[in-house]
N, C-alpha and C. Protein backbone atom coordinates (compact mmCIF):
# COMPACT_ATOMS: atom_id res chain seq x y z
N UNK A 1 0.85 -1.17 0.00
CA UNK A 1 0.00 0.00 0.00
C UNK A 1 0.89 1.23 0.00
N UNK A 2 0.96 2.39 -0.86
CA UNK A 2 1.36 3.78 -1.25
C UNK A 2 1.04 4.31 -0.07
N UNK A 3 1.99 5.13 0.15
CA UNK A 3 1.81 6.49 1.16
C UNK A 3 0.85 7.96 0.67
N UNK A 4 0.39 8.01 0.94
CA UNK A 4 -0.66 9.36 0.66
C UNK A 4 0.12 10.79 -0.35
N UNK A 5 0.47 11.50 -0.96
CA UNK A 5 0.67 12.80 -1.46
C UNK A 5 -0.18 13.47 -0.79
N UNK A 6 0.66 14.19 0.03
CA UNK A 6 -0.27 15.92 0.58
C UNK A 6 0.37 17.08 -1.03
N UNK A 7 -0.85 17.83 -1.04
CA UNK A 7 -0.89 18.52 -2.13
C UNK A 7 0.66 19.47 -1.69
N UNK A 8 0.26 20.14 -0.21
CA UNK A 8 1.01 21.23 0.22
C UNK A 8 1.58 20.72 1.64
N UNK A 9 3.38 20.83 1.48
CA UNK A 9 3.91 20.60 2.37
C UNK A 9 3.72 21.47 3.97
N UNK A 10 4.24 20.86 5.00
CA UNK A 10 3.77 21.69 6.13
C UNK A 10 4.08 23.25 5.92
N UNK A 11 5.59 23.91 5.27
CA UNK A 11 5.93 25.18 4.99
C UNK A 11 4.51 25.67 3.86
N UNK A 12 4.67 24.67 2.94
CA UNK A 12 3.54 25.48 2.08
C UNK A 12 2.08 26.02 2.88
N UNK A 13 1.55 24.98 3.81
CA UNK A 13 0.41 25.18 4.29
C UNK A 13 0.38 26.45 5.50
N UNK A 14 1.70 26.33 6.25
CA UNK A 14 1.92 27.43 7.09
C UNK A 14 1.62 28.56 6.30
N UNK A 15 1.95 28.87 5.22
CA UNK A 15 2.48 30.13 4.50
C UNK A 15 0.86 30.18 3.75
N UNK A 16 0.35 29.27 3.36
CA UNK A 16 -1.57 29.47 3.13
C UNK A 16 -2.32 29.78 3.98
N UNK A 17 -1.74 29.49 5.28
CA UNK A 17 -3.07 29.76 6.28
C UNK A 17 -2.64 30.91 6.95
N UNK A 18 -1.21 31.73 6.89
CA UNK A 18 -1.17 32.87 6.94
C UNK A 18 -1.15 34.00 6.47
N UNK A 19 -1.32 33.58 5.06
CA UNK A 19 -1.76 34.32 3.74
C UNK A 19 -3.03 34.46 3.98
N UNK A 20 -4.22 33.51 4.47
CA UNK A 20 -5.57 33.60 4.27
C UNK A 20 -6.10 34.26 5.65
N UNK A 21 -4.83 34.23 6.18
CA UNK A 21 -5.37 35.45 7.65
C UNK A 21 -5.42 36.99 6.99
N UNK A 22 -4.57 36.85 6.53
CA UNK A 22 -4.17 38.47 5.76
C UNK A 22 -5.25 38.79 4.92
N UNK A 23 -6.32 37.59 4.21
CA UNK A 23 -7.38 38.10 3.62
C UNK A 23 -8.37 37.71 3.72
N UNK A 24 -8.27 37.19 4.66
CA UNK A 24 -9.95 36.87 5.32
C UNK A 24 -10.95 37.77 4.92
N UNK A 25 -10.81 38.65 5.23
CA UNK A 25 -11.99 40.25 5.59
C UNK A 25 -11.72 40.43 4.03
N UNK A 26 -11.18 40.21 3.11
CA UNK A 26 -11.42 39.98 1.65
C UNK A 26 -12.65 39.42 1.03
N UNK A 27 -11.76 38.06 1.12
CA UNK A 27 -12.69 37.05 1.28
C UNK A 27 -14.26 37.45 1.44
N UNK A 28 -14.16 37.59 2.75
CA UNK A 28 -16.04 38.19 3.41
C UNK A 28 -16.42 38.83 2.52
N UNK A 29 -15.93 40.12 2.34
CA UNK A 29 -16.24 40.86 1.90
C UNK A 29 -16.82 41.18 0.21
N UNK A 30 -15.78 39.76 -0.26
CA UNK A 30 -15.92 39.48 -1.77
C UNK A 30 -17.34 38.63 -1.82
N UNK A 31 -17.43 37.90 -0.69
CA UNK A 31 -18.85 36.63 -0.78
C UNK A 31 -20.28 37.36 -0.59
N UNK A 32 -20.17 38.95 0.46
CA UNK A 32 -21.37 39.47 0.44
C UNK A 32 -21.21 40.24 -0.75
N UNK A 33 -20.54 40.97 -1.29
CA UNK A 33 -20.65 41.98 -2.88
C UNK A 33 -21.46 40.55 -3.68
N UNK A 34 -20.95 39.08 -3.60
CA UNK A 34 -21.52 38.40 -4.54
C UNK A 34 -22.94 38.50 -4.30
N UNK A 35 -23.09 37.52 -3.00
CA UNK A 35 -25.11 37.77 -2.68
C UNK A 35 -25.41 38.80 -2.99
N UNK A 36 -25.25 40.00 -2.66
CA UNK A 36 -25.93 41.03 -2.76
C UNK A 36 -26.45 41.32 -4.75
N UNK A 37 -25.44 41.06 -5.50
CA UNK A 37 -25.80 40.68 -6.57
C UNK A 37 -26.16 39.65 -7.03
N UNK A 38 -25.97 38.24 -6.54
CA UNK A 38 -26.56 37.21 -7.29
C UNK A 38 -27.25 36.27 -6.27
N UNK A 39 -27.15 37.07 -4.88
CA UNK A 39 -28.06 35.81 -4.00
C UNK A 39 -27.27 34.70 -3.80
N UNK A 40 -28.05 33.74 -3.09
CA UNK A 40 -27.23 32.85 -2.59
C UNK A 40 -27.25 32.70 -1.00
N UNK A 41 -26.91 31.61 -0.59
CA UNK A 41 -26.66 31.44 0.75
C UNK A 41 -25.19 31.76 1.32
N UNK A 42 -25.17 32.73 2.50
CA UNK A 42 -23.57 33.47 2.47
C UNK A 42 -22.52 32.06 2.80
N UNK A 43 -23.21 31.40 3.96
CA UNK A 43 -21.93 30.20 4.11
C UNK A 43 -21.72 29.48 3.29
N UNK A 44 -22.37 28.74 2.25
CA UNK A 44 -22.18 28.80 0.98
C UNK A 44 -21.25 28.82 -0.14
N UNK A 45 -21.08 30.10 0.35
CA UNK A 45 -20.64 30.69 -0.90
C UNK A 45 -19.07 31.10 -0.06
N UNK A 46 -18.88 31.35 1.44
CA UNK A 46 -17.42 31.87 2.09
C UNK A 46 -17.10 29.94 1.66
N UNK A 47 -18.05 28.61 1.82
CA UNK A 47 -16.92 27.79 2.31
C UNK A 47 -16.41 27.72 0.49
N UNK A 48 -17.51 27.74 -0.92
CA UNK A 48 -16.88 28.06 -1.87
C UNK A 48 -15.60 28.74 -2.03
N UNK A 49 -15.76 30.03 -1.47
CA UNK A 49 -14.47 30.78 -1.33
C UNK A 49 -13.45 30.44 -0.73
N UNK A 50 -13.20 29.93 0.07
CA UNK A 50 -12.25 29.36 0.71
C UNK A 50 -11.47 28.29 -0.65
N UNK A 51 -12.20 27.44 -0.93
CA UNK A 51 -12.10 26.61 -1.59
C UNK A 51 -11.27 27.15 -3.12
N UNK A 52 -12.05 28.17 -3.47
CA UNK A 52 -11.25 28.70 -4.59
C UNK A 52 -10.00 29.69 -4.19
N UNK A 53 -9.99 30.04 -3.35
CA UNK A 53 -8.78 30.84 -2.68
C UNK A 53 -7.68 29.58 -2.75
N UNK A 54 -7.62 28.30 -2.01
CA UNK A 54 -6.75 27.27 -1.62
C UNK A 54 -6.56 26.60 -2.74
N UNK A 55 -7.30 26.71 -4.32
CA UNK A 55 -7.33 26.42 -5.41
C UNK A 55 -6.33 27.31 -5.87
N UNK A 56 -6.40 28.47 -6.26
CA UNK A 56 -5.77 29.93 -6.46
C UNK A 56 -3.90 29.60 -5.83
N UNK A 57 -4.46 29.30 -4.58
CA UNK A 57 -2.76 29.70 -4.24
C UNK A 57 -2.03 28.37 -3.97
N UNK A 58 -2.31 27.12 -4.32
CA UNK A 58 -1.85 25.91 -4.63
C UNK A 58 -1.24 25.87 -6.11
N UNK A 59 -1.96 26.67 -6.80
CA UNK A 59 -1.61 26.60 -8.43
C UNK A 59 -0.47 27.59 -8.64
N UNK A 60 -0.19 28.58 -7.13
CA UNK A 60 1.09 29.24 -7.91
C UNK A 60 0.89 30.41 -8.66
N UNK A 61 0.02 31.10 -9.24
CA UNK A 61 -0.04 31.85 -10.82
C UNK A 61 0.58 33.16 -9.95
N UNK A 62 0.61 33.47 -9.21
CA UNK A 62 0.33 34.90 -8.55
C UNK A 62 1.72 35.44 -8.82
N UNK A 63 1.93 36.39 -9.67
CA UNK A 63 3.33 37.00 -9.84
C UNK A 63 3.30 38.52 -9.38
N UNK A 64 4.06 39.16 -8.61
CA UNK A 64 4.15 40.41 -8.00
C UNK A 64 4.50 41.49 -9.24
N UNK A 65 4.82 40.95 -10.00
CA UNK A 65 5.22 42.06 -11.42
C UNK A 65 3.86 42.48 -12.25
N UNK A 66 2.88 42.25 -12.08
CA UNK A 66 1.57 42.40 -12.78
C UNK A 66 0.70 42.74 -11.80
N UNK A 67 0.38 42.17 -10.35
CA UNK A 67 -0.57 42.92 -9.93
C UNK A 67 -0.40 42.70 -8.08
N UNK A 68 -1.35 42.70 -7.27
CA UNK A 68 -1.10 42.66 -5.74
C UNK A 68 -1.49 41.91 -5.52
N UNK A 69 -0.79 41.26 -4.00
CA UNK A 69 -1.57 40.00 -3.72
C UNK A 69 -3.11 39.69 -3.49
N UNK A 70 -3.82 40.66 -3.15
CA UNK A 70 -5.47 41.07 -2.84
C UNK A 70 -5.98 41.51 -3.83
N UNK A 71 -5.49 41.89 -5.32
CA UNK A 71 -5.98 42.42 -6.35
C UNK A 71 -6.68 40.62 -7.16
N UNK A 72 -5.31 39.38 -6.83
CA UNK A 72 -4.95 38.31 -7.28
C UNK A 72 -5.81 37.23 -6.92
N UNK A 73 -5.64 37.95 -5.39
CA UNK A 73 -7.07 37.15 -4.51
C UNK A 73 -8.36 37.54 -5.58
N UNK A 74 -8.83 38.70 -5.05
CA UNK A 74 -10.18 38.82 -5.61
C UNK A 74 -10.58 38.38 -7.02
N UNK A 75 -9.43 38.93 -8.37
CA UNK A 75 -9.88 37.94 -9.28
C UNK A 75 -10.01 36.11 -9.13
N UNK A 76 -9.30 35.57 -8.61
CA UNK A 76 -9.57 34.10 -8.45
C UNK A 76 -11.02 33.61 -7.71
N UNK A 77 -11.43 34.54 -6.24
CA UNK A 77 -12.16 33.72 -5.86
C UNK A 77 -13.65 34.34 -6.84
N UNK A 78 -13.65 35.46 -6.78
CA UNK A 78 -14.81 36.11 -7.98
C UNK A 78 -15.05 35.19 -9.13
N UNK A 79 -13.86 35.15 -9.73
CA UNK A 79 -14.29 34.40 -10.77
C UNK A 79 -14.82 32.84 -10.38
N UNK A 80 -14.29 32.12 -9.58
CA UNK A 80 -14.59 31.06 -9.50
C UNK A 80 -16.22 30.83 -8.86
N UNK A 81 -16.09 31.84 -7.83
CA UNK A 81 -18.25 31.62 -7.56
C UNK A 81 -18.69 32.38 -8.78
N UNK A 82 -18.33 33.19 -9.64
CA UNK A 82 -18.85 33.04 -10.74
C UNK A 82 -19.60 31.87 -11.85
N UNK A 83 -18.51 31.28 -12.07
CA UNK A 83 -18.04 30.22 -12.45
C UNK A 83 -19.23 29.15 -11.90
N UNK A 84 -18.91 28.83 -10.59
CA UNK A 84 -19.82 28.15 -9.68
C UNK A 84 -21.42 28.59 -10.07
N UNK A 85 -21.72 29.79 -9.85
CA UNK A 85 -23.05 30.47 -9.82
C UNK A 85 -23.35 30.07 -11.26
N UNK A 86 -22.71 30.30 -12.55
CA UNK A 86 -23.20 29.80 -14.09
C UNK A 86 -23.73 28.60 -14.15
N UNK A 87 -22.57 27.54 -13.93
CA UNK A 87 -22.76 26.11 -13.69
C UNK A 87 -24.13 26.17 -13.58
N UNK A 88 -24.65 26.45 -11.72
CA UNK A 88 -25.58 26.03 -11.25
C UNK A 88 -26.84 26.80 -12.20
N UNK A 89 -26.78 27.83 -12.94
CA UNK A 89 -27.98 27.95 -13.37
C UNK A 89 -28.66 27.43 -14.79
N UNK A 90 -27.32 26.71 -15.53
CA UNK A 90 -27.56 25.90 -16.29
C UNK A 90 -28.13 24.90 -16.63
C-alpha cells in the first residue's frame, strides 16, 4: 500500500493559512458583494471561497510584477463563484 501525497507541504500550508489570515476580511467581503448581486446562501458561498482561494494559491499563478496579492485574490475567488453560480444555473 502507497503512502498518501499531501498537495502542500507543512511550509507550504503554514504560509496558506497565513496568507488567508491576511485576507480573510477579503474574502467576506468578496462573498457578500456576490449575494448582494446574485443571491445565494452566504456560508455557501465563504466555504466556496475558501475553496477557490486554496485552489488559487496551490496553483502558484500569482506573480508580483503584474498585480497585488489582494488584487490576485479577488480575481480568483470572484471568478470562481462566478463560475460556480453559471454552472448552477444551467
Amino acid at each position: 500500500m502507497g503512502t498518501a501525497v499531501l498537495p502542500l507541504s507543512a511550509l507550504d500550508l503554514d504560509g496558506a493559512t497565513e496568507s488567508y489570515y491576511d485576507v480573510e476580511k477579503l474574502i467576506y467581503k468578496i462573498c457578500h458583494d456576490f449575494q448582494k448581486r446574485f443571491g445565494g446562501d452566504f456560508d455557501e458561498l465563504v466555504a466556496d471561497a475558501n475553496s477557490y482561494y486554496m485552489k488559487a494559491y496551490c496553483a502558484k499563478t500569482f506573480d508580483s510584477t503584474k498585480s497585488r496579492f489582494s488584487t490576485w485574490v479577488r480575481n480568483a475567488v470572484w471568478r470562481g463563484l462566478l463560475d460556480s453560480h453559471t454552472r448552477a444555473r444551467r
